[in-house]
Structure formats: C-alpha cells, structure tokens
PDB file of N, CA and C in Angstrom:
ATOM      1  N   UNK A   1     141.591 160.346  79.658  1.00  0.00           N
ATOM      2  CA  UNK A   1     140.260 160.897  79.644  1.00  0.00           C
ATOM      3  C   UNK A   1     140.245 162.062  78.673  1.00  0.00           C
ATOM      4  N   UNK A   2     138.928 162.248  77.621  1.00  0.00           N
ATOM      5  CA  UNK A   2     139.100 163.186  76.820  1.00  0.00           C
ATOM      6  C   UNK A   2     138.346 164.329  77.527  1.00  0.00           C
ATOM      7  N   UNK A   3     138.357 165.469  77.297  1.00  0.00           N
ATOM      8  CA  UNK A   3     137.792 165.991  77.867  1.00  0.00           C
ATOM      9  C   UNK A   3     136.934 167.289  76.906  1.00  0.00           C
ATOM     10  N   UNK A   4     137.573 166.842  75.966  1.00  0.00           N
ATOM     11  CA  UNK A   4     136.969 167.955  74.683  1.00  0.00           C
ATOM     12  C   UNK A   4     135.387 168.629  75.217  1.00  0.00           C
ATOM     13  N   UNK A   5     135.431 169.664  74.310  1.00  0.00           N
ATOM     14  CA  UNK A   5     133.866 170.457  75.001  1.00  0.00           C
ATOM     15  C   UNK A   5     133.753 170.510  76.530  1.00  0.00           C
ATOM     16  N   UNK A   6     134.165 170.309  77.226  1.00  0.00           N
ATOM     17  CA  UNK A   6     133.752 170.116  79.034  1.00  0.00           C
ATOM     18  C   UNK A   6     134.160 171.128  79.372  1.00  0.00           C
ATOM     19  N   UNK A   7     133.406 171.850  80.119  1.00  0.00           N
ATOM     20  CA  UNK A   7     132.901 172.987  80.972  1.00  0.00           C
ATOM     21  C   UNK A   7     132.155 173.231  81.930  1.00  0.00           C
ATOM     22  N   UNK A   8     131.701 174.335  82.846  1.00  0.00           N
ATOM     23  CA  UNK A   8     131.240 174.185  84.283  1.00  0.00           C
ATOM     24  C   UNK A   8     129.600 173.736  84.249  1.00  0.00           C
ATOM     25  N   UNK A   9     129.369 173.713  82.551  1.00  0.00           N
ATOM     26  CA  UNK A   9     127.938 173.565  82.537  1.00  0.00           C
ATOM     27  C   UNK A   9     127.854 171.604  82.748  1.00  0.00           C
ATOM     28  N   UNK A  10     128.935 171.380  82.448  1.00  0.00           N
ATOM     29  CA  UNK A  10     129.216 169.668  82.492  1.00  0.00           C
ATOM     30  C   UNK A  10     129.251 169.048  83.715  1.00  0.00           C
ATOM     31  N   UNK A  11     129.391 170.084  84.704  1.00  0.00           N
ATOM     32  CA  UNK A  11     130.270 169.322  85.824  1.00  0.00           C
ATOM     33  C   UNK A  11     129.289 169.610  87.514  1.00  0.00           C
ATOM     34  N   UNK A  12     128.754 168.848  87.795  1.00  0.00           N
ATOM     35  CA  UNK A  12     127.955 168.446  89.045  1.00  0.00           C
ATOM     36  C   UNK A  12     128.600 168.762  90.240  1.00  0.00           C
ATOM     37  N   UNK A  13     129.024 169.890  91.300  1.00  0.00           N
ATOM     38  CA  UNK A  13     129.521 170.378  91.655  1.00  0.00           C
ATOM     39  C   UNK A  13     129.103 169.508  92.995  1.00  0.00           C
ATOM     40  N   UNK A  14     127.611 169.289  93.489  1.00  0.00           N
ATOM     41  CA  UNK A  14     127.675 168.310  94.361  1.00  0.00           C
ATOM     42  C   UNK A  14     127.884 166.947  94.491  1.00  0.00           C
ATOM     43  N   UNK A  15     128.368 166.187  93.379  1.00  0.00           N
ATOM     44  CA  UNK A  15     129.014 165.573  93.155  1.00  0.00           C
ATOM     45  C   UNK A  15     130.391 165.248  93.778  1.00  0.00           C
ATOM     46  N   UNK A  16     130.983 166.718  93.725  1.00  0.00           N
ATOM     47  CA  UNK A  16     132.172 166.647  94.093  1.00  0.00           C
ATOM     48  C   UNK A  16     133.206 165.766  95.465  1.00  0.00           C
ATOM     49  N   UNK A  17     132.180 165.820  96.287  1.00  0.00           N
ATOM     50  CA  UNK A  17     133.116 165.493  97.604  1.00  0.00           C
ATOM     51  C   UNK A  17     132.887 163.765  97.500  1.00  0.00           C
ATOM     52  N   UNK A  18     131.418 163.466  96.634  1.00  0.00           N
ATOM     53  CA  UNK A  18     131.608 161.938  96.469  1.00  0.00           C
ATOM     54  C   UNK A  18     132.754 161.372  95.502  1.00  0.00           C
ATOM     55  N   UNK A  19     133.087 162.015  94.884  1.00  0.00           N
ATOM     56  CA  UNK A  19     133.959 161.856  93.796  1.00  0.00           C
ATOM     57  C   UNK A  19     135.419 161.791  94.361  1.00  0.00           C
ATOM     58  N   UNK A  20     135.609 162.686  95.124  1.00  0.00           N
ATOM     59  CA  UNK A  20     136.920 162.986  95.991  1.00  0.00           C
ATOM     60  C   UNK A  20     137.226 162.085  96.866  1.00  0.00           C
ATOM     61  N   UNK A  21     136.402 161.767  96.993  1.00  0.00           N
ATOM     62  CA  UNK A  21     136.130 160.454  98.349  1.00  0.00           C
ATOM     63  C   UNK A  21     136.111 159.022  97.312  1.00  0.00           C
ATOM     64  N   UNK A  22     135.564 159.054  96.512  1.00  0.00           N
ATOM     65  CA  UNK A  22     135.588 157.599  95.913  1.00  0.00           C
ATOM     66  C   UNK A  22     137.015 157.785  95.115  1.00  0.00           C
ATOM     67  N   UNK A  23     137.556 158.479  94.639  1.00  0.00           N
ATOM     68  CA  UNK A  23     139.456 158.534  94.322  1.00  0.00           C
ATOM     69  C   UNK A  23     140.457 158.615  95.157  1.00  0.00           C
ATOM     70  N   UNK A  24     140.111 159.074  96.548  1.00  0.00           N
ATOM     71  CA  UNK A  24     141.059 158.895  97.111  1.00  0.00           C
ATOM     72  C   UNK A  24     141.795 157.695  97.594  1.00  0.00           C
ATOM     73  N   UNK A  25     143.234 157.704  97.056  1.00  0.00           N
ATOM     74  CA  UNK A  25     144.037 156.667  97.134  1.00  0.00           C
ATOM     75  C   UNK A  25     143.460 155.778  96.601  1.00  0.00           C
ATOM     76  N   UNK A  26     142.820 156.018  95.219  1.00  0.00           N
ATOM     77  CA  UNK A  26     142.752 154.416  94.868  1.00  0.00           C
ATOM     78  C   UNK A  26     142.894 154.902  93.282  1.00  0.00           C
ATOM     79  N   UNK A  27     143.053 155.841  92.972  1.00  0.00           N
ATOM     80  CA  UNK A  27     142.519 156.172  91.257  1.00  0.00           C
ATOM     81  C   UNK A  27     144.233 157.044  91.109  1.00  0.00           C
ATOM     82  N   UNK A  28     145.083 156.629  89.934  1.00  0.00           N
ATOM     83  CA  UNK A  28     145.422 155.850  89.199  1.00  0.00           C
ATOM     84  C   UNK A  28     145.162 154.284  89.595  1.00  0.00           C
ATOM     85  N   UNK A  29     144.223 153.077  89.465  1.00  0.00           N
ATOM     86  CA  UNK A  29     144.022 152.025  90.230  1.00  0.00           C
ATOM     87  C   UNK A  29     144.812 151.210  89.247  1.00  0.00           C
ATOM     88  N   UNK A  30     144.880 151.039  87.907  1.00  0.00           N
ATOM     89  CA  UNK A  30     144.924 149.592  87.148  1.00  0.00           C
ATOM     90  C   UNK A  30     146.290 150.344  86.277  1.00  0.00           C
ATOM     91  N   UNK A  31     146.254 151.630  86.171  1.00  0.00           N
ATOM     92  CA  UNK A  31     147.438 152.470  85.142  1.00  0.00           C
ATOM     93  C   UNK A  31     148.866 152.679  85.936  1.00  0.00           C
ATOM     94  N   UNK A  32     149.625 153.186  85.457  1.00  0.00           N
ATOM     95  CA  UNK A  32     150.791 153.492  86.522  1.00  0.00           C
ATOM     96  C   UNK A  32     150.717 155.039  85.935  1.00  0.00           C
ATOM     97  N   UNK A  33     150.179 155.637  84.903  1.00  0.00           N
ATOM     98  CA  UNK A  33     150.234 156.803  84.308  1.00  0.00           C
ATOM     99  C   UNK A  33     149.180 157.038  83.920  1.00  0.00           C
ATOM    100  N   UNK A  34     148.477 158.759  84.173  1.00  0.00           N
ATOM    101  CA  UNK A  34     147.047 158.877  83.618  1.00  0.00           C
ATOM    102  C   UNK A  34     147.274 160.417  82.995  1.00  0.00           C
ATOM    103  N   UNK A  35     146.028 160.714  81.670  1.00  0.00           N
ATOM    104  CA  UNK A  35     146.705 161.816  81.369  1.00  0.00           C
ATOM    105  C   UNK A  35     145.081 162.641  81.092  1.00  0.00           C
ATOM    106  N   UNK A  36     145.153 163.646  81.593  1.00  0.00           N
ATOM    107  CA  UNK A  36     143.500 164.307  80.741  1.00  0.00           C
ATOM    108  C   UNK A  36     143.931 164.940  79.613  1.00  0.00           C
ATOM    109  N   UNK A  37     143.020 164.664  78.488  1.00  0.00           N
ATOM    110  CA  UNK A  37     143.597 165.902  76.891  1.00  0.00           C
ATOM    111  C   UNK A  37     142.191 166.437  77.141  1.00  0.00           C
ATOM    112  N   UNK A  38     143.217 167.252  76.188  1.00  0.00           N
ATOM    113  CA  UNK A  38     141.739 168.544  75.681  1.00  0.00           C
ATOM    114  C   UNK A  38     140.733 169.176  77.101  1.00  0.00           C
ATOM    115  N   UNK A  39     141.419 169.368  78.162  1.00  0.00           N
ATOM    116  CA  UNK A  39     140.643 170.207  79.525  1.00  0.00           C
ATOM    117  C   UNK A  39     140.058 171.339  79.229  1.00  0.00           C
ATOM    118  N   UNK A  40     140.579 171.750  78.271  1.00  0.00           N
ATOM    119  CA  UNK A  40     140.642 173.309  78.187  1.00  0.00           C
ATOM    120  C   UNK A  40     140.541 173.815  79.299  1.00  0.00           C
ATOM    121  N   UNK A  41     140.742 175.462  79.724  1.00  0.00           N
ATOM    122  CA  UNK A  41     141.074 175.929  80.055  1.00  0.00           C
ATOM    123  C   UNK A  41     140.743 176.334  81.790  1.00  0.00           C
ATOM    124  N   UNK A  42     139.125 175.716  81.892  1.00  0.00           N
ATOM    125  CA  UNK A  42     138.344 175.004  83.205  1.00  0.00           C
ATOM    126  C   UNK A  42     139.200 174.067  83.891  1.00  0.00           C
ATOM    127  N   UNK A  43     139.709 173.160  83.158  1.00  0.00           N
ATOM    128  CA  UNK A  43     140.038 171.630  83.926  1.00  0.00           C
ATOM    129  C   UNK A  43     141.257 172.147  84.291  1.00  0.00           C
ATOM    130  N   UNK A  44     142.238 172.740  83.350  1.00  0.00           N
ATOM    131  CA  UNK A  44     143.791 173.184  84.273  1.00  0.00           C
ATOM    132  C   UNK A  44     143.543 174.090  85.238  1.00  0.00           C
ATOM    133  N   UNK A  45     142.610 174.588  85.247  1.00  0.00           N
ATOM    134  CA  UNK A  45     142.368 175.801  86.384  1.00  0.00           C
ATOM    135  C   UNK A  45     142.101 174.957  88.121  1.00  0.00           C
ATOM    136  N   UNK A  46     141.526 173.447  87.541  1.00  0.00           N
ATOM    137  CA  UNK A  46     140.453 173.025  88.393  1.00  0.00           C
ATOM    138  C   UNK A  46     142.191 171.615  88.923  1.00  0.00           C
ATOM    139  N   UNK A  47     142.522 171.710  87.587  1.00  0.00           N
ATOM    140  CA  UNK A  47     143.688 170.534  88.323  1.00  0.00           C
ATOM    141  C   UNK A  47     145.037 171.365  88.933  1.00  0.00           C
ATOM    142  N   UNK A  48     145.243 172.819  88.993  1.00  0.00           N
ATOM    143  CA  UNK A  48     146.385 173.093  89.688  1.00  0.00           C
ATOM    144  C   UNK A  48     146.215 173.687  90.656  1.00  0.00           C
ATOM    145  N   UNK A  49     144.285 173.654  91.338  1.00  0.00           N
ATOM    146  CA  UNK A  49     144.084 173.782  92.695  1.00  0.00           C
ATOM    147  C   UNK A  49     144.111 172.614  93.081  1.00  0.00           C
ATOM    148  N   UNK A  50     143.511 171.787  92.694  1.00  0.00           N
ATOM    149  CA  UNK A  50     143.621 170.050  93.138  1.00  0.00           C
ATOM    150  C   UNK A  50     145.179 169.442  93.731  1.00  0.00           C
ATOM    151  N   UNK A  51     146.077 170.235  92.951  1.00  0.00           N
ATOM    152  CA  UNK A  51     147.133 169.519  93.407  1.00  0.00           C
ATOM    153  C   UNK A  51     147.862 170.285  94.728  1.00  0.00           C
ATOM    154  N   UNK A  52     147.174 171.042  95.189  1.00  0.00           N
ATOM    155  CA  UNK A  52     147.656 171.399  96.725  1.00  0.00           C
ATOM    156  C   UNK A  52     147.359 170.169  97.485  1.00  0.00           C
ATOM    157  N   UNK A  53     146.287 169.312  97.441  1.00  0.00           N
ATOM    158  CA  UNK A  53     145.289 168.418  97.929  1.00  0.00           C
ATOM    159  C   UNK A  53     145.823 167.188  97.719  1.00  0.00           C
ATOM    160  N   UNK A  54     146.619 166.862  96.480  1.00  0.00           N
ATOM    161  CA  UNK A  54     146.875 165.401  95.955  1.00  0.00           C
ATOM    162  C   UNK A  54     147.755 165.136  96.684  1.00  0.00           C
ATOM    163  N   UNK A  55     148.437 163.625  96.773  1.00  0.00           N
ATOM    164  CA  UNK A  55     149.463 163.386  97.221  1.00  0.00           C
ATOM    165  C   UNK A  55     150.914 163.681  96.104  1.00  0.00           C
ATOM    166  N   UNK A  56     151.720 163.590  96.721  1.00  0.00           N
ATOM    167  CA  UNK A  56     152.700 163.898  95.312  1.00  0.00           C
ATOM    168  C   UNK A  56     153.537 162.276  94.389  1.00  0.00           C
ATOM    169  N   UNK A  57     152.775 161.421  94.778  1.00  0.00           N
ATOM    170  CA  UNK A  57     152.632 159.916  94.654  1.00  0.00           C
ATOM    171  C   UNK A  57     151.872 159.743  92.946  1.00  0.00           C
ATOM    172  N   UNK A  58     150.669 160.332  93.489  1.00  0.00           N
ATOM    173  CA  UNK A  58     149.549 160.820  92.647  1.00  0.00           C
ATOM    174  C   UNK A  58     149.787 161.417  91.402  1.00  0.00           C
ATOM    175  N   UNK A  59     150.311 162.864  91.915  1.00  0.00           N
ATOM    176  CA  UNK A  59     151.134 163.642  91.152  1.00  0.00           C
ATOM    177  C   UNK A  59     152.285 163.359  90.396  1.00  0.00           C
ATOM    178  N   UNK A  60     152.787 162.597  90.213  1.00  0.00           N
ATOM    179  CA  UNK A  60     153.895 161.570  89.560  1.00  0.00           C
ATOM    180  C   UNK A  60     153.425 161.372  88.398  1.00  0.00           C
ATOM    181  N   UNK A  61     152.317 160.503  88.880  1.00  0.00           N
ATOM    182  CA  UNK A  61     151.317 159.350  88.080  1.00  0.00           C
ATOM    183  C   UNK A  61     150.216 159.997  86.898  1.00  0.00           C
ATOM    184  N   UNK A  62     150.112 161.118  87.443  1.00  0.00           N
ATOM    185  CA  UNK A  62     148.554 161.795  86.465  1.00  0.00           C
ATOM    186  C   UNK A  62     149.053 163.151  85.993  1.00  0.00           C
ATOM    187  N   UNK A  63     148.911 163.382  84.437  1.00  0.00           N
ATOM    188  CA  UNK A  63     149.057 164.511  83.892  1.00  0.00           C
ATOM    189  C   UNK A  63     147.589 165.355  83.222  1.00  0.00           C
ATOM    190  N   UNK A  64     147.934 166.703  83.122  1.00  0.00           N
ATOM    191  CA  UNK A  64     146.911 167.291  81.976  1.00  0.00           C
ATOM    192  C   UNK A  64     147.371 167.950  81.478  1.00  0.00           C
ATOM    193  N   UNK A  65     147.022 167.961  79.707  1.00  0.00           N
ATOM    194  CA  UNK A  65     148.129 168.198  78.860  1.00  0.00           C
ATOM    195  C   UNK A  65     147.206 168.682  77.546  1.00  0.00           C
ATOM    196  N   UNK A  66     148.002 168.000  76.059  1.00  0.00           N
ATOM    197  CA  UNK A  66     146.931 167.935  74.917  1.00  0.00           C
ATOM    198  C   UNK A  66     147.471 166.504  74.289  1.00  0.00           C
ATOM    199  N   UNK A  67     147.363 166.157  72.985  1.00  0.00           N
ATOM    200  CA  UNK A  67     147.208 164.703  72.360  1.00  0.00           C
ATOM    201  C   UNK A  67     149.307 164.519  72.383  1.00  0.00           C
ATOM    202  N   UNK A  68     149.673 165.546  72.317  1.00  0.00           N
ATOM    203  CA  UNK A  68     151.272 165.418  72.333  1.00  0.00           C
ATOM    204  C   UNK A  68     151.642 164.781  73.555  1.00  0.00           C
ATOM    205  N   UNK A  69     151.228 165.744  74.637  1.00  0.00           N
ATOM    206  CA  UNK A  69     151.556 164.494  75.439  1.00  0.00           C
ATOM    207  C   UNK A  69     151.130 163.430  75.980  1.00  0.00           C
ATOM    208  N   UNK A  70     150.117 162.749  76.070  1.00  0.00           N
ATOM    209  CA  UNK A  70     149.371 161.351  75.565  1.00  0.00           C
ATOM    210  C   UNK A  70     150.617 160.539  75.225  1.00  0.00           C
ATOM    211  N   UNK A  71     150.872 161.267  73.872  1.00  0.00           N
ATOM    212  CA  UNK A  71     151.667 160.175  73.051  1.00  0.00           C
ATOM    213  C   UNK A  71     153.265 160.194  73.341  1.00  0.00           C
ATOM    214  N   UNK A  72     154.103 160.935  74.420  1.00  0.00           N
ATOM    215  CA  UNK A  72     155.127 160.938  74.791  1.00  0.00           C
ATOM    216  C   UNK A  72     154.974 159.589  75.619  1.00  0.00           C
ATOM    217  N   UNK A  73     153.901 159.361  76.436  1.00  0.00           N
ATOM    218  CA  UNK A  73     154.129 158.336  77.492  1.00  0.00           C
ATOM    219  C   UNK A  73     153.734 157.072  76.607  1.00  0.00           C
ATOM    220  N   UNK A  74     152.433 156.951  75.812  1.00  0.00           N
ATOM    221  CA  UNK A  74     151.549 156.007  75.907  1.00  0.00           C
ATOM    222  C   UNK A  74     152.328 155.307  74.087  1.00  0.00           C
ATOM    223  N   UNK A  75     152.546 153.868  74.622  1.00  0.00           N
ATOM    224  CA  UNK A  75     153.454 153.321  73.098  1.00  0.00           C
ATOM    225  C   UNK A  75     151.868 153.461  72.032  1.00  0.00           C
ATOM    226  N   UNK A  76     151.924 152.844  70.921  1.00  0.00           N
ATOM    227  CA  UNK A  76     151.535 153.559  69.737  1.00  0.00           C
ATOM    228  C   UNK A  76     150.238 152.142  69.979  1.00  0.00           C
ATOM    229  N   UNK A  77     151.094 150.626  70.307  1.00  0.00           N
ATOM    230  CA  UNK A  77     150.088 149.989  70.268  1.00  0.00           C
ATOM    231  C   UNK A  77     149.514 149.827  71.309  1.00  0.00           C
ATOM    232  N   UNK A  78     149.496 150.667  72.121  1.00  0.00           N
ATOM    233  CA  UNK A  78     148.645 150.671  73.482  1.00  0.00           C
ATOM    234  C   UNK A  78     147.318 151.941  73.187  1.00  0.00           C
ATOM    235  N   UNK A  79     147.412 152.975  72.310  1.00  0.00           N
ATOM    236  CA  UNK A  79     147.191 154.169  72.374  1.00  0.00           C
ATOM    237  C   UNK A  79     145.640 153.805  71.220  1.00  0.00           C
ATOM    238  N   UNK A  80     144.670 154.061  71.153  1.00  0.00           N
ATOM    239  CA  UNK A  80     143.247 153.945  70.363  1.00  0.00           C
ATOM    240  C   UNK A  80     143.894 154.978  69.162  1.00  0.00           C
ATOM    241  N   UNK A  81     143.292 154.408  67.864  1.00  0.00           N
ATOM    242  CA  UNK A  81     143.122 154.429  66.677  1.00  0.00           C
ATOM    243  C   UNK A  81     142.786 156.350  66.645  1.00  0.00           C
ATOM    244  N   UNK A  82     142.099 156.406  67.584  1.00  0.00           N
ATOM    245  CA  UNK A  82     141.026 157.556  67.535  1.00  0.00           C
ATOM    246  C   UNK A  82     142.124 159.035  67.560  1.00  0.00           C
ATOM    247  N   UNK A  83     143.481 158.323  68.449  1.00  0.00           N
ATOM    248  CA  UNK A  83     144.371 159.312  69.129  1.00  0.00           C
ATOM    249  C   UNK A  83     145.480 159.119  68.606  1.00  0.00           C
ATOM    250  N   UNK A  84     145.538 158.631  66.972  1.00  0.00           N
ATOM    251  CA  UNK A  84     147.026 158.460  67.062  1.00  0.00           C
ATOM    252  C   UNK A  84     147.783 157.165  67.238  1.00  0.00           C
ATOM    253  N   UNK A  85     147.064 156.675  67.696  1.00  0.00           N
ATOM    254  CA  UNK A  85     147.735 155.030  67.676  1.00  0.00           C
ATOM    255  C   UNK A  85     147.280 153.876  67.161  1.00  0.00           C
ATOM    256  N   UNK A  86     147.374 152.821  67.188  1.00  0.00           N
ATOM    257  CA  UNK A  86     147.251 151.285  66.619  1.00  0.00           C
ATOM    258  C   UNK A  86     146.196 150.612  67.411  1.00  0.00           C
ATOM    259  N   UNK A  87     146.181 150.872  68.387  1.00  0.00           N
ATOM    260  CA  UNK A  87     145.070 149.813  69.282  1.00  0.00           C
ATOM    261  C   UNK A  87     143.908 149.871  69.023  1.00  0.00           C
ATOM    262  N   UNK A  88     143.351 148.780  68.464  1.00  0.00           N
ATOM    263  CA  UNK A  88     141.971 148.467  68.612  1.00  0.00           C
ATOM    264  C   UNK A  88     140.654 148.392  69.462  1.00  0.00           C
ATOM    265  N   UNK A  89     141.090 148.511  70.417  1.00  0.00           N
ATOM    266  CA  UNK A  89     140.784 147.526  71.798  1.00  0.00           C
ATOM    267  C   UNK A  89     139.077 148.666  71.823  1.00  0.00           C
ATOM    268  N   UNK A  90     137.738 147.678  71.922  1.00  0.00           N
ATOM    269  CA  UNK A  90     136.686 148.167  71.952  1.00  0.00           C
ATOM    270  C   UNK A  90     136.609 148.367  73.867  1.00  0.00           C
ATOM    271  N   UNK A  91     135.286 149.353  74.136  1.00  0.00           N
ATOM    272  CA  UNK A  91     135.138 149.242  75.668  1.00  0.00           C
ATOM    273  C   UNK A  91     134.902 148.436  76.398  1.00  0.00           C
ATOM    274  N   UNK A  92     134.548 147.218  75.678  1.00  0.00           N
ATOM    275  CA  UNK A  92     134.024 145.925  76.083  1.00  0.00           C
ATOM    276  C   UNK A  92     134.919 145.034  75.963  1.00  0.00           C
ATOM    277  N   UNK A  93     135.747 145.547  75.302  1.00  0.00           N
ATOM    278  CA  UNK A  93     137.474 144.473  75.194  1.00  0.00           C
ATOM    279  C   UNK A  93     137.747 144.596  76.607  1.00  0.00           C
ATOM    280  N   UNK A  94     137.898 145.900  77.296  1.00  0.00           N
ATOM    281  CA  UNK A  94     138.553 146.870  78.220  1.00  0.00           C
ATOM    282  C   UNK A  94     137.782 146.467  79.186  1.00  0.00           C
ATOM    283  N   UNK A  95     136.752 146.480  79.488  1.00  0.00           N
ATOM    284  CA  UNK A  95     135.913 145.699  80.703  1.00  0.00           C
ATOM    285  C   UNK A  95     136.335 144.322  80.799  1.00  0.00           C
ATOM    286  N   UNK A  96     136.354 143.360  79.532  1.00  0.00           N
ATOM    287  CA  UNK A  96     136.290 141.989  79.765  1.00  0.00           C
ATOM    288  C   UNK A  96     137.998 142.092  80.687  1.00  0.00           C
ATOM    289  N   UNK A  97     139.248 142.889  79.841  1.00  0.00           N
ATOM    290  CA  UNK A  97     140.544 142.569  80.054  1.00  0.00           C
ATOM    291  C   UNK A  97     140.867 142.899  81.756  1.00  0.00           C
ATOM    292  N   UNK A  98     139.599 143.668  82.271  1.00  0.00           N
ATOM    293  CA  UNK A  98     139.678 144.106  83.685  1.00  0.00           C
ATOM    294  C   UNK A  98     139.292 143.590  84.799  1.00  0.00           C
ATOM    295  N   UNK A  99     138.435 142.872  84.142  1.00  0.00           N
ATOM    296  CA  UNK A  99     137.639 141.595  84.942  1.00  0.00           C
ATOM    297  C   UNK A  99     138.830 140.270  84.911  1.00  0.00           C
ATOM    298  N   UNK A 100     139.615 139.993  83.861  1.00  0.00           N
ATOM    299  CA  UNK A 100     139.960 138.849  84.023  1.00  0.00           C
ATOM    300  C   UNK A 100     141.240 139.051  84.735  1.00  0.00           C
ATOM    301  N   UNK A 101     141.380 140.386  85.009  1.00  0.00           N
ATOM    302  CA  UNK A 101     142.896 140.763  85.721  1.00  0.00           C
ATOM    303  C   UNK A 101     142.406 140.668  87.244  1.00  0.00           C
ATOM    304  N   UNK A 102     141.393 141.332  87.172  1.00  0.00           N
ATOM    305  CA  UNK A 102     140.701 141.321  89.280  1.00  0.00           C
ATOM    306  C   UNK A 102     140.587 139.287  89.464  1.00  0.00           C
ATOM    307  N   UNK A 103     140.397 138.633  88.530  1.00  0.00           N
ATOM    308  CA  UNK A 103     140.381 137.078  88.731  1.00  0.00           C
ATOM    309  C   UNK A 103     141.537 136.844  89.239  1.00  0.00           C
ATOM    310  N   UNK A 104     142.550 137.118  88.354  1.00  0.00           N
ATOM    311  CA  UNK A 104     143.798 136.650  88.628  1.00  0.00           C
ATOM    312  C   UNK A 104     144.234 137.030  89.568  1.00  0.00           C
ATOM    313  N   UNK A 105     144.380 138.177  89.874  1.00  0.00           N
ATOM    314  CA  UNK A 105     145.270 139.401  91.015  1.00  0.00           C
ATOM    315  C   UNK A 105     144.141 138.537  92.842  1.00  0.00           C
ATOM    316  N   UNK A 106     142.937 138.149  92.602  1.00  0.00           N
ATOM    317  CA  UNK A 106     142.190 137.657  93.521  1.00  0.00           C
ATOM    318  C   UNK A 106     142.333 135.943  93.783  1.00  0.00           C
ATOM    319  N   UNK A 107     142.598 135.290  92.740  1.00  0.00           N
ATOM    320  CA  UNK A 107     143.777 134.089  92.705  1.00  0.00           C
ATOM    321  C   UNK A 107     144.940 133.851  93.587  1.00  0.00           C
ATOM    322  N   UNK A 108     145.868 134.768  93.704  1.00  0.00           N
ATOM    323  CA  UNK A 108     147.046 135.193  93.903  1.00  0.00           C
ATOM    324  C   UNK A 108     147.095 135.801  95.248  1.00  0.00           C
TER     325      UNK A 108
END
C-alpha cells in the first residue's frame, strides 16, 4: 500500500472500528507478506500503537517501511514497474487473477 501524501486529513476516524473489525484475522488474506511505503510520519505513529493490539502472527507478516524495503522482500518480477520492478500486471489483471484463485481454492 502506498501511502504517499496521507495524513489525518485522509483518514475517517469513524471508520475505524469497521475497519478493525473487517481485518481482523483475515487481512494479510491472499499475501504471506504486506508492506506500507511512504506512511510518513502519521502512519508509523498509528502502526506502533496498533501493534500492542495485533497478533504477533500478523506482525511477522506486515511491515512499514520506505521503497527499500518493499524491495528486500518483494522479487523484481512480482514488484510494479511504478516501484522498481518488472511487473506489469494492470488492477484488472489483479482482480481477474483473484477471482480465478477463490474458483479454484472453492473447487478444492
């Protein structure tokens, strides 16, 4: 998730507990690794109270960082054009490739 420009003027505060509630235990869902860039200085404030709260499962799984580390975890052809890497993949690639994985995984 990029997070460039985002600040408290961005962020829907009553929102919050639906949000908390619709991630819990389920968000990293499809990744085994998630990373926020560019938080600035709001979002680390906002993710190292969060992690009293997270599980440490969670905490494994999800970082916030800048584009360096992105690219420690994420290989080059997995990673968008935009960030440094090779992948093409449009949002609509990314929807279709998610849909045909819930087919299969619901197959099975």
């Amino acid at each position: 998730v990029n997070m460039k420009n985002t600040g408290m003027k961005n962020i829907d505060m009553g929102k919050s507990k639906e949000l908390s509630k619709a991630l819990t235990g389920t968000f990293p869902k499809r990744i085994r690794r998630g990373a926020t860039v560019d938080g600035g200085t709001f979002l680390k404030m906002m993710f190292k109270t969060a992690k009293m709260f997270i599980s440490k499962k969670l905490l494994e799984r999800y970082e916030v960082g800048d584009y360096n580390l992105v690219k420690e975890f994420i290989q080059p052809s997995s990673l968008l054009e935009q960030y440094g890497g090779e992948c093409k993949l449009t949002h609509q690639d990314f929807l279709n490739q998610c849909e045909e994985y819930d087919k299969k995984m619901a197959a099975n």
